[in-house]
N, C-alpha and C. Protein backbone atom coordinates (compact mmCIF):
# COMPACT_ATOMS: atom_id res chain seq x y z
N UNK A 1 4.10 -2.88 3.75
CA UNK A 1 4.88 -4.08 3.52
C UNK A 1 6.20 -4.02 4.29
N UNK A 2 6.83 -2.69 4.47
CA UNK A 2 7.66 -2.92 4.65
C UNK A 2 7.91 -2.87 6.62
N UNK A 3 6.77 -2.55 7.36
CA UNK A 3 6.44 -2.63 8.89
C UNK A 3 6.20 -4.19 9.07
N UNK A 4 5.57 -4.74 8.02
CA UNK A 4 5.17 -6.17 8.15
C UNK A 4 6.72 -6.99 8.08
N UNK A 5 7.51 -6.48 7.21
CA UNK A 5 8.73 -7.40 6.75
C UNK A 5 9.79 -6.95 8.46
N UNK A 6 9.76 -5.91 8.95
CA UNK A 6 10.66 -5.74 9.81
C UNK A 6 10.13 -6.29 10.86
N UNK A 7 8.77 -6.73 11.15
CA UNK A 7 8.17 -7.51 12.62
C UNK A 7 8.73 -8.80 12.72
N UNK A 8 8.52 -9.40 11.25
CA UNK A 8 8.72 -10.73 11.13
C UNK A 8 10.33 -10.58 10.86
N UNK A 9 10.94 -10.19 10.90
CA UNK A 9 12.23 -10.04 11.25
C UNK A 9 12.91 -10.07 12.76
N UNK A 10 11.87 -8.85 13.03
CA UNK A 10 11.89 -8.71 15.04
C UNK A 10 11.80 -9.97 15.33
N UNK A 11 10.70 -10.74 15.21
CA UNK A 11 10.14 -11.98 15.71
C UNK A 11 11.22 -12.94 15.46
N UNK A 12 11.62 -12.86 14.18
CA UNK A 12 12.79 -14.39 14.50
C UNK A 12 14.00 -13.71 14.91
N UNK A 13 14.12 -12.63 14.97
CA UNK A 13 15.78 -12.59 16.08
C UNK A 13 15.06 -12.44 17.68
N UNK A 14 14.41 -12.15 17.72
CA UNK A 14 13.53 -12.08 19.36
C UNK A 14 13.34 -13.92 19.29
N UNK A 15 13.06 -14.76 18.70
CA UNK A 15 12.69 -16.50 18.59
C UNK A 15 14.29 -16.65 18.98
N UNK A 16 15.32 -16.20 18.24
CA UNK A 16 16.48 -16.80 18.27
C UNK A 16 16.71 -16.54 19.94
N UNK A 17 17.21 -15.27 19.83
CA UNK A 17 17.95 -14.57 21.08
C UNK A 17 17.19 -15.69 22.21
N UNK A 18 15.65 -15.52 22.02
CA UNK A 18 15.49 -15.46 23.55
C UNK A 18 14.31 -17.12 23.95
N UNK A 19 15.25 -17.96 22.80
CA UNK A 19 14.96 -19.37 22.64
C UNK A 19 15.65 -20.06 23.47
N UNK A 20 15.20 -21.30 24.05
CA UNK A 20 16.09 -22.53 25.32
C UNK A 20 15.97 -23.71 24.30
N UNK A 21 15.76 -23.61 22.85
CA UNK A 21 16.14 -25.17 22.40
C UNK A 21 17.45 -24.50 21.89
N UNK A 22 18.49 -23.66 22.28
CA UNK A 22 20.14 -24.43 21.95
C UNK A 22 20.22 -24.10 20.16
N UNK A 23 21.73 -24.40 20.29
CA UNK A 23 21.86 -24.19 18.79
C UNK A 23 21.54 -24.79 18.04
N UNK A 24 20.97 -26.14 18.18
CA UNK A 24 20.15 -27.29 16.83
C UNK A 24 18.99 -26.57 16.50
N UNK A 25 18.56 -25.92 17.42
CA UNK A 25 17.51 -24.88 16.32
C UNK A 25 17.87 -23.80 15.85
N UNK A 26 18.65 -23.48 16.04
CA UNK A 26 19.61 -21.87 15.75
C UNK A 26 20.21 -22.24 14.36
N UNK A 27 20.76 -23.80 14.18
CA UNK A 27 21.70 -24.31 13.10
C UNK A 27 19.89 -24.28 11.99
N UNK A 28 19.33 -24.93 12.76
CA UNK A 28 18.46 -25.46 11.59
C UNK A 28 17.48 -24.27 11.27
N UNK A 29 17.31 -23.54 11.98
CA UNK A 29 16.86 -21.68 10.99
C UNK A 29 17.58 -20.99 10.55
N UNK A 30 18.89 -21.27 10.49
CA UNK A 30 19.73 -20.53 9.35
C UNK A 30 19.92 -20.99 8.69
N UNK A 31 19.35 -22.54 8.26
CA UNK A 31 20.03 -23.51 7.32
C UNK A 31 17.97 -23.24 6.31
N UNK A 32 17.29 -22.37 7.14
CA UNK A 32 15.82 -22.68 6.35
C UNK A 32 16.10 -20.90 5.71
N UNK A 33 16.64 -20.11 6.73
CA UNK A 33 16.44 -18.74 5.81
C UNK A 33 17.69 -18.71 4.50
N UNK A 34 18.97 -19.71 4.80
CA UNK A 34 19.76 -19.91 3.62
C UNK A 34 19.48 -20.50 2.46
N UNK A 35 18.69 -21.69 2.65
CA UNK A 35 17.54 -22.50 1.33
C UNK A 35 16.20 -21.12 0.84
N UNK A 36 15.79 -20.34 1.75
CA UNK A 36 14.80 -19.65 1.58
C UNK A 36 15.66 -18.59 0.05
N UNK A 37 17.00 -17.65 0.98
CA UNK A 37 17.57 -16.70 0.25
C UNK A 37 17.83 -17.15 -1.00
N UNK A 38 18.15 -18.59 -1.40
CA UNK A 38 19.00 -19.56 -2.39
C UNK A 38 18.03 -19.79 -3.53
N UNK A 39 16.86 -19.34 -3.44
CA UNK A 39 15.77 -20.05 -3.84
C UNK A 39 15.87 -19.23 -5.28
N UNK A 40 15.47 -19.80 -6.19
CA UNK A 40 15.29 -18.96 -7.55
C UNK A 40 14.54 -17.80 -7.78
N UNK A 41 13.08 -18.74 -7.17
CA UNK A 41 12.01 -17.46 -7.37
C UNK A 41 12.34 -16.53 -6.60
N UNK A 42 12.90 -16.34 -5.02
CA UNK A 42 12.77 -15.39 -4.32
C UNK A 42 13.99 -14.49 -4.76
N UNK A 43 14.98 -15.30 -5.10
CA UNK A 43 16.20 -14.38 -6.09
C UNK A 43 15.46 -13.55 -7.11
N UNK A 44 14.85 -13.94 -7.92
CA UNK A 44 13.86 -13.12 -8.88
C UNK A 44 13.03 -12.71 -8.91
N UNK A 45 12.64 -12.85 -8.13
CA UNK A 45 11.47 -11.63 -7.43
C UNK A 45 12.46 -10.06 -6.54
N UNK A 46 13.38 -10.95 -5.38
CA UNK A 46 14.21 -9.50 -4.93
C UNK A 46 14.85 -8.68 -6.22
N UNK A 47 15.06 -9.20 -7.20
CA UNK A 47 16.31 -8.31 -8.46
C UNK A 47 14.78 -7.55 -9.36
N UNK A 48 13.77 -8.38 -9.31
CA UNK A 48 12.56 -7.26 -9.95
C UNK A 48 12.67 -6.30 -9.28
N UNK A 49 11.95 -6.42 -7.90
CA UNK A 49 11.77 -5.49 -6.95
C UNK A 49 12.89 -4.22 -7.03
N UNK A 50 14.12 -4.77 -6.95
CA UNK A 50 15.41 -3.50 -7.21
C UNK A 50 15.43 -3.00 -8.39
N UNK A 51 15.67 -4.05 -9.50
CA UNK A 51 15.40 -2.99 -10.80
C UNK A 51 14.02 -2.04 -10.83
N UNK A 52 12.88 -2.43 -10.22
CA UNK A 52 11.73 -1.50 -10.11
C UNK A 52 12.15 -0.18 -9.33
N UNK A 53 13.20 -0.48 -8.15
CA UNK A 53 13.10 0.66 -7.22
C UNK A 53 13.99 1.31 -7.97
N UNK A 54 15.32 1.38 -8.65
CA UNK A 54 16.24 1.59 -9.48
C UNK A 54 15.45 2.82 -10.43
N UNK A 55 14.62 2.10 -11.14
CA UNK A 55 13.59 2.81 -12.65
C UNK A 55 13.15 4.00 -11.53
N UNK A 56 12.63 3.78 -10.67
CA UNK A 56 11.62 4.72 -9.72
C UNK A 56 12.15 5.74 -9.25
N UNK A 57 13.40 5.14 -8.61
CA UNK A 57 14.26 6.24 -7.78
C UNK A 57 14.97 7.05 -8.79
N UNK A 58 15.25 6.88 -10.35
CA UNK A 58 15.85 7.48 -11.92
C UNK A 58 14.75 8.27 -12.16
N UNK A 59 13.67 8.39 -12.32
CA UNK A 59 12.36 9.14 -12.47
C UNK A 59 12.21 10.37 -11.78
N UNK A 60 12.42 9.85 -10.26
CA UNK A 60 12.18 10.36 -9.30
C UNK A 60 13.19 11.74 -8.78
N UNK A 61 14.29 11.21 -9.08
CA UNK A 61 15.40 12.03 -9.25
C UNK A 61 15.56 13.61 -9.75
N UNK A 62 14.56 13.21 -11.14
CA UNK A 62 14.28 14.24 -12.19
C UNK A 62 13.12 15.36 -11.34
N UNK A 63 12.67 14.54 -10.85
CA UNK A 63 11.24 15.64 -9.83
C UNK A 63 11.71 16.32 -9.18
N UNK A 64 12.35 15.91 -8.51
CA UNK A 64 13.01 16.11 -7.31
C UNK A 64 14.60 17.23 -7.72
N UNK A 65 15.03 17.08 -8.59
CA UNK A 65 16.32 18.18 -8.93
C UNK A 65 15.50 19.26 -9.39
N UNK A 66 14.54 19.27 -10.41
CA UNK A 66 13.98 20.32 -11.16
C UNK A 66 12.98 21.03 -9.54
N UNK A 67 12.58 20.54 -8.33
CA UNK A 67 11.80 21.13 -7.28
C UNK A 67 12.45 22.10 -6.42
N UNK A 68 13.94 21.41 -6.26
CA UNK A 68 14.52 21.68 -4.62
C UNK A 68 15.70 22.56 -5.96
N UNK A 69 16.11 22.04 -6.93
CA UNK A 69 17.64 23.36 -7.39
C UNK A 69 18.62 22.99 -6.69
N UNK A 70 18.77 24.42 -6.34
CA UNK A 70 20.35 24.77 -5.95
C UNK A 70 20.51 24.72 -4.39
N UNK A 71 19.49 24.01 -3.85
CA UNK A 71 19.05 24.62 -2.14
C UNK A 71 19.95 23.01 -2.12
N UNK A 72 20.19 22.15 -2.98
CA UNK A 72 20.57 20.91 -2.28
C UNK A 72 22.34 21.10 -2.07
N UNK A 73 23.06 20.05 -0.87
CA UNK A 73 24.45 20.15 -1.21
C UNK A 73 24.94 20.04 -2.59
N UNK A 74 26.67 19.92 -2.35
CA UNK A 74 27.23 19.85 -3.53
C UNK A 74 27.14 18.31 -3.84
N UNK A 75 27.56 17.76 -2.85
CA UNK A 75 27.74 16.05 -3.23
C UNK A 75 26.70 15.34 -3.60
N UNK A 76 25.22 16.25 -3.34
CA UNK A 76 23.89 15.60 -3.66
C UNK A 76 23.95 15.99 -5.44
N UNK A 77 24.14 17.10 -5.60
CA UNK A 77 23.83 18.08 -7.13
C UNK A 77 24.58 17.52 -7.70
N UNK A 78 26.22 16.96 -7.28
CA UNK A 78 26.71 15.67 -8.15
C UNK A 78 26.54 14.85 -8.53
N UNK A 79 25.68 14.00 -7.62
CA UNK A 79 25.19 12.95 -7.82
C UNK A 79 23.83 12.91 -8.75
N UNK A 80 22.94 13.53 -8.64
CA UNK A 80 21.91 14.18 -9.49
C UNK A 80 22.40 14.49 -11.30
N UNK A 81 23.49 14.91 -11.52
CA UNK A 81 23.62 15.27 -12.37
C UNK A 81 24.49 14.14 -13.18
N UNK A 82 24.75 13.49 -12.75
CA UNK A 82 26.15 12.04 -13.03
C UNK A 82 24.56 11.36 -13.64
N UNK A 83 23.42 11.40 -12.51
CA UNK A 83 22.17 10.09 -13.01
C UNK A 83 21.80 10.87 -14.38
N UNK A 84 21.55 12.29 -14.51
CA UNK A 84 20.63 12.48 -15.52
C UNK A 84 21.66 12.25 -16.68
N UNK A 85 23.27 12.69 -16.86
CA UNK A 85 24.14 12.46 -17.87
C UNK A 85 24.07 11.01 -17.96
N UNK A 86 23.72 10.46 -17.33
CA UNK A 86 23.28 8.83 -17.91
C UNK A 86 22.34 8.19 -18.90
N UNK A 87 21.62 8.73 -18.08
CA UNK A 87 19.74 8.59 -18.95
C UNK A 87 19.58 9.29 -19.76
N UNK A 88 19.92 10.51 -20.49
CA UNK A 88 19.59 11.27 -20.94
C UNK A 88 19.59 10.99 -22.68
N UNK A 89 20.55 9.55 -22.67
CA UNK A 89 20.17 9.07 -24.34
C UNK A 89 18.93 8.69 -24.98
N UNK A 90 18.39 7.81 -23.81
CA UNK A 90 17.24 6.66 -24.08
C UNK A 90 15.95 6.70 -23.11
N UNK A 91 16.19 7.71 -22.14
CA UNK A 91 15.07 8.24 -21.15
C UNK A 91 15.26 7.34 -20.12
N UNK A 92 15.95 6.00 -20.19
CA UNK A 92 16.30 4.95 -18.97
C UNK A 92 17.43 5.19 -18.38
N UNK A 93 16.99 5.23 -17.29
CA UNK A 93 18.52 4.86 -15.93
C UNK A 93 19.14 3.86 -16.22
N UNK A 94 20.57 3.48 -16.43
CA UNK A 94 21.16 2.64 -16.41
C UNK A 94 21.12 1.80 -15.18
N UNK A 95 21.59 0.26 -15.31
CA UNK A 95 21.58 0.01 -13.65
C UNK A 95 22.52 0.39 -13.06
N UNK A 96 23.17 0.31 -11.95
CA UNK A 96 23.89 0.89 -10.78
C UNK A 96 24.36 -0.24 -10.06
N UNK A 97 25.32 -0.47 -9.24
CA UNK A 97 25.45 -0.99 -7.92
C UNK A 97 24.70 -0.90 -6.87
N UNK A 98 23.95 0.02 -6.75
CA UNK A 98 22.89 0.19 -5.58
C UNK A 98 21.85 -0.66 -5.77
N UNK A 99 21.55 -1.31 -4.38
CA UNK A 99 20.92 -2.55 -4.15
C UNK A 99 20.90 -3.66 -5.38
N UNK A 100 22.21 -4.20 -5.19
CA UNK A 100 22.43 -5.31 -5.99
C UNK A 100 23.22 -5.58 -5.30
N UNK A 101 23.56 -7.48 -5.49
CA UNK A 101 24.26 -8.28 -4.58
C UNK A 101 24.94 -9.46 -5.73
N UNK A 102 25.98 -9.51 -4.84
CA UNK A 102 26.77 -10.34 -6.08
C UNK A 102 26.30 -11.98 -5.32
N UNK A 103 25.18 -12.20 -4.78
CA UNK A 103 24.86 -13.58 -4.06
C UNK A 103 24.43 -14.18 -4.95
């Protein structure tokens, strides 16, 4: 999904860049990916998707400290240990600032 999402990305900045209809089409595809971003469902679908990666990457965390130890830096083993003193009431990650947008 995510080779598919960066082509079609390639493709419309490669459409933009290396387009001869001028900025009335330049105005009017940023005015379709701004209605696109604006959109409810796709707002709620991206904040699932993050709270999913959020839960995943809190899980994941735990695998991953109890595998690798003490072999990781300090600023990583901080960070590791700040997530689990979080979760550690209710078995859930709290949410975070990471990948969230105040849009």
């Amino acid at each position: 999904m995510r080779y598919k999402l960066t082509f079609v990305v390639g493709l419309a900045l490669g459409y933009v860049l290396g387009t001869r209809a001028g900025r009335e089409r330049y105005e009017q595809m940023k005015k379709s990916a701004k209605d696109f971003a604006q959109n409810p469902a796709v707002r709620n679908a991206a904040e699932s998707a993050a709270q999913t990666g959020r839960q995943v990457a809190g899980k994941a965390v735990h695998v991953v400290g109890d595998k690798v130890g003490d072999r990781l830096p300090s600023s990583v083993t901080d960070r590791v240990h700040a997530m689990r003193a979080r979760s550690m009431g209710n078995g859930k990650v709290p949410d975070d600032e990471w990948g969230t947008s105040n849009t």
